[in-house]
C-alpha atoms as a PDB file:
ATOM      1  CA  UNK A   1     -27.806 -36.254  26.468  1.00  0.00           C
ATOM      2  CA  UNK A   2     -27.506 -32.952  28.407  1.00  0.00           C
ATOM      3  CA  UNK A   3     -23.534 -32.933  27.621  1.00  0.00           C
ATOM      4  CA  UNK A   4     -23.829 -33.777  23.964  1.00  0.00           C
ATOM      5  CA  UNK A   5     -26.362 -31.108  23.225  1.00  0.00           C
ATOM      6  CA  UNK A   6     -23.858 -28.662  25.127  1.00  0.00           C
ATOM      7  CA  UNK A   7     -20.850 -30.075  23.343  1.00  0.00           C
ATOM      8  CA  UNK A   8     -22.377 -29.595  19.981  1.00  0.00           C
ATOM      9  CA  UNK A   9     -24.046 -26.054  20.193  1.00  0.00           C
ATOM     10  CA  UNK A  10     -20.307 -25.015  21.534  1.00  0.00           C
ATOM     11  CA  UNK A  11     -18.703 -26.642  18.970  1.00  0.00           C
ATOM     12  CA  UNK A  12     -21.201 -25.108  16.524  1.00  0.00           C
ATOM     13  CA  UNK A  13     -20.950 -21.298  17.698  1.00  0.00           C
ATOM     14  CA  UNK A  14     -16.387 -22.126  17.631  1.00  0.00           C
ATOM     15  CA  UNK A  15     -17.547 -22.802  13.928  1.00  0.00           C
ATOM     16  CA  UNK A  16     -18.735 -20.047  13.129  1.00  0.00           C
ATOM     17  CA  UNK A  17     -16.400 -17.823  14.754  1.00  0.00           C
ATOM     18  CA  UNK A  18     -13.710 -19.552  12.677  1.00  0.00           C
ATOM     19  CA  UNK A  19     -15.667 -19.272   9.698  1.00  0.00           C
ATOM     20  CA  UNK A  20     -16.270 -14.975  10.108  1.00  0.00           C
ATOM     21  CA  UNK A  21     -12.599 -14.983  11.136  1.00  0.00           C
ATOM     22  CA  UNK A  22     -11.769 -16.174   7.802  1.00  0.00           C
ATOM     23  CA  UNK A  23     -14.048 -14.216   5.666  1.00  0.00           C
ATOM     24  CA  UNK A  24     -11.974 -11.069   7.323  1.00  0.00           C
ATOM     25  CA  UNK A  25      -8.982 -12.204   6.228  1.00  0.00           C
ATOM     26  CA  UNK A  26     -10.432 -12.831   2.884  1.00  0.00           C
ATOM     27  CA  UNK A  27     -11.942  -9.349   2.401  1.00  0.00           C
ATOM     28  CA  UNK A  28      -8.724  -7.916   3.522  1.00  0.00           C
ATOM     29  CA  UNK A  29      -6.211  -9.440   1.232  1.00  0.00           C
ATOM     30  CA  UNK A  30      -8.948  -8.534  -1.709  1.00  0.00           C
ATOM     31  CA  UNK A  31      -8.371  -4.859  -0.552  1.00  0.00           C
ATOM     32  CA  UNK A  32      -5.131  -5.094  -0.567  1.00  0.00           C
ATOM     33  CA  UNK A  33      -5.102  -6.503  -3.856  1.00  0.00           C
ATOM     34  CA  UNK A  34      -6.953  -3.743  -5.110  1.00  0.00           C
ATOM     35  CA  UNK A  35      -4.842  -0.877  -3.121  1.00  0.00           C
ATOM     36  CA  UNK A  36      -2.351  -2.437  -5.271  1.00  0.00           C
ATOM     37  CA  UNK A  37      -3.549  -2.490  -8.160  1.00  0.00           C
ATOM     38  CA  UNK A  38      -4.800   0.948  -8.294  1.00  0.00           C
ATOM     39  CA  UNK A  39      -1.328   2.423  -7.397  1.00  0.00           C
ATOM     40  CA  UNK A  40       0.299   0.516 -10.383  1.00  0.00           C
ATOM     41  CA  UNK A  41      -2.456   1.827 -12.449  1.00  0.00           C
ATOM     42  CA  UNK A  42      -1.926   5.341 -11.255  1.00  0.00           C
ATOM     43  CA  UNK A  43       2.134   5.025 -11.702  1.00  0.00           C
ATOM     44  CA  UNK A  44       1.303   3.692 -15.113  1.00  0.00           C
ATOM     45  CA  UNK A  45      -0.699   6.629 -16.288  1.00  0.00           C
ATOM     46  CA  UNK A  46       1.758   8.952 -15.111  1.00  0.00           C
ATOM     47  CA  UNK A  47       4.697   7.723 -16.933  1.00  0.00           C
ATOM     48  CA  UNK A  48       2.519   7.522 -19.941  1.00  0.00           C
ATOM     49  CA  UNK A  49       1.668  10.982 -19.693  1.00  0.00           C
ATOM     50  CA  UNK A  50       4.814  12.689 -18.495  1.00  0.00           C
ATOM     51  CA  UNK A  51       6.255  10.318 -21.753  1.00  0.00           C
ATOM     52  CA  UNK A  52       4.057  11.922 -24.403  1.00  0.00           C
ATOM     53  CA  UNK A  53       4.253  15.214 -22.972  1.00  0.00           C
ATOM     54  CA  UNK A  54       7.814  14.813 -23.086  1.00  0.00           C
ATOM     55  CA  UNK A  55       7.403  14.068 -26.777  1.00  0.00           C
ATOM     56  CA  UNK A  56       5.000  16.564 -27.830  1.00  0.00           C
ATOM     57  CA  UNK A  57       5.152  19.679 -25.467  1.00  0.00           C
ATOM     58  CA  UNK A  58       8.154  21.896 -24.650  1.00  0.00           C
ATOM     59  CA  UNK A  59      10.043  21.520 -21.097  1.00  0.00           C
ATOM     60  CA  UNK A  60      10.630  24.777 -19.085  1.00  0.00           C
ATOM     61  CA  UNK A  61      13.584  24.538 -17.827  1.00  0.00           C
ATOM     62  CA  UNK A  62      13.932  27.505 -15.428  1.00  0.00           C
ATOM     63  CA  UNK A  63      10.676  26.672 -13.331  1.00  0.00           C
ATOM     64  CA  UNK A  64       9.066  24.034 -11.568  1.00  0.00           C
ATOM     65  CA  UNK A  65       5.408  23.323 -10.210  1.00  0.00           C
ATOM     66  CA  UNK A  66       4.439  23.671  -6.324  1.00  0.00           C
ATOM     67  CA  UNK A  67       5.877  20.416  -5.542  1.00  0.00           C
ATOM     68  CA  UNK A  68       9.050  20.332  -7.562  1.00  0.00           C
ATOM     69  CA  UNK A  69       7.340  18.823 -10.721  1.00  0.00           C
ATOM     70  CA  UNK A  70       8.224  19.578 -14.219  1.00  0.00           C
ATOM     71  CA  UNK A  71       6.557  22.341 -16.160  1.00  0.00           C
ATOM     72  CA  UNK A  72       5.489  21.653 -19.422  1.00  0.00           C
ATOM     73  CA  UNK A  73       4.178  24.366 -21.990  1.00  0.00           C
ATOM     74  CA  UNK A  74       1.584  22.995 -24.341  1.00  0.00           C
ATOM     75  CA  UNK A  75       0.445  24.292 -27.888  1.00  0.00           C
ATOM     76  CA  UNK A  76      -1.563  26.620 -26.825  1.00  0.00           C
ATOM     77  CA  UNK A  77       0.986  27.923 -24.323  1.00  0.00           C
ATOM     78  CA  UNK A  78      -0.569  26.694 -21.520  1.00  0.00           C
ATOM     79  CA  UNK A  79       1.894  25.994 -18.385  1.00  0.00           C
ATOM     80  CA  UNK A  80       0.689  23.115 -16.698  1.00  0.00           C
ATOM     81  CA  UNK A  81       2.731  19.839 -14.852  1.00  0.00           C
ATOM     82  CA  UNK A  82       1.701  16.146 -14.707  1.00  0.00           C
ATOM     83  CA  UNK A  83      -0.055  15.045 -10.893  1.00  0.00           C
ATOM     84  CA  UNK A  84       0.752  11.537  -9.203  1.00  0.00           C
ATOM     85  CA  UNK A  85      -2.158  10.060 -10.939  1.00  0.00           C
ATOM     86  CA  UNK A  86      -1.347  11.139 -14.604  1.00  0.00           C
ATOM     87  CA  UNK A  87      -3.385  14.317 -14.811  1.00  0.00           C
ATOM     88  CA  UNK A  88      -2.322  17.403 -16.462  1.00  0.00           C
ATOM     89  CA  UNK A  89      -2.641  20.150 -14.056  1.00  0.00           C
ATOM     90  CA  UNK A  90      -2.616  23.903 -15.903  1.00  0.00           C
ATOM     91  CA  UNK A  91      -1.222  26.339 -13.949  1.00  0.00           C
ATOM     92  CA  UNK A  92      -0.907  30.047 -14.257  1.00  0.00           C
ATOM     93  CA  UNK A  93       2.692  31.424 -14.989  1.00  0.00           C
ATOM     94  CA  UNK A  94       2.770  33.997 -11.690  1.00  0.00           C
ATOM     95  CA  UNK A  95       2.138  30.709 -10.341  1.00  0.00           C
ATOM     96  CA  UNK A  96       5.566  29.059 -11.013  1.00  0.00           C
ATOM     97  CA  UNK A  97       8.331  28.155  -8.827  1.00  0.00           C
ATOM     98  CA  UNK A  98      12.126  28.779 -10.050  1.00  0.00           C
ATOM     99  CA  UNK A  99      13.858  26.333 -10.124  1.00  0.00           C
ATOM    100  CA  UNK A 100      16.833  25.803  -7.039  1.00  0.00           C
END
């Protein structure tokens, strides 16, 4: 009776090893999912923005931003460039980079 009892309460603590093993690998394909997600989401805004700045703003074409980004000049003649995430970014004109 001894053996059985043993048998089962080692059987039942393998169980739920196993069972928080899998709820790991769970949780970490969901946040991988969602790492995904949020970087197609952020590539997405961008190319909408840089698109209808494109469109409506003026392009200056003899300086870029700090990182090599474009420089767009808005109605109000504003300089300002578009970020990784699809935010405009104003930027002071002593501020800008000629172009190489």
């Amino acid at each position: 009776m001894k053996k059985i009892l043993i048998i089962a309460a080692c059987a039942f603590c393998f169980n739920i090893s196993a069972h928080a093993q899998v709820k790991d690998e769970v949780k970490k394909g969901a946040q991988e999912v969602k790492e995904g997600a949020q970087k197609a989401g952020d590539k997405t805004a961008e190319v909408a923005a840089k698109g209808a700045a494109h469109v409506t703003d003026q392009v200056y074409e003899g300086k870029e931003g700090p990182k090599g980004q474009t420089i767009y000049i808005d109605n109000n003649s504003k300089y300002y460039y578009i970020d990784d995430k699809g935010h405009k970014n104003y930027i002071a004109k002593g501020s800008l980079i000629d172009k190489k």
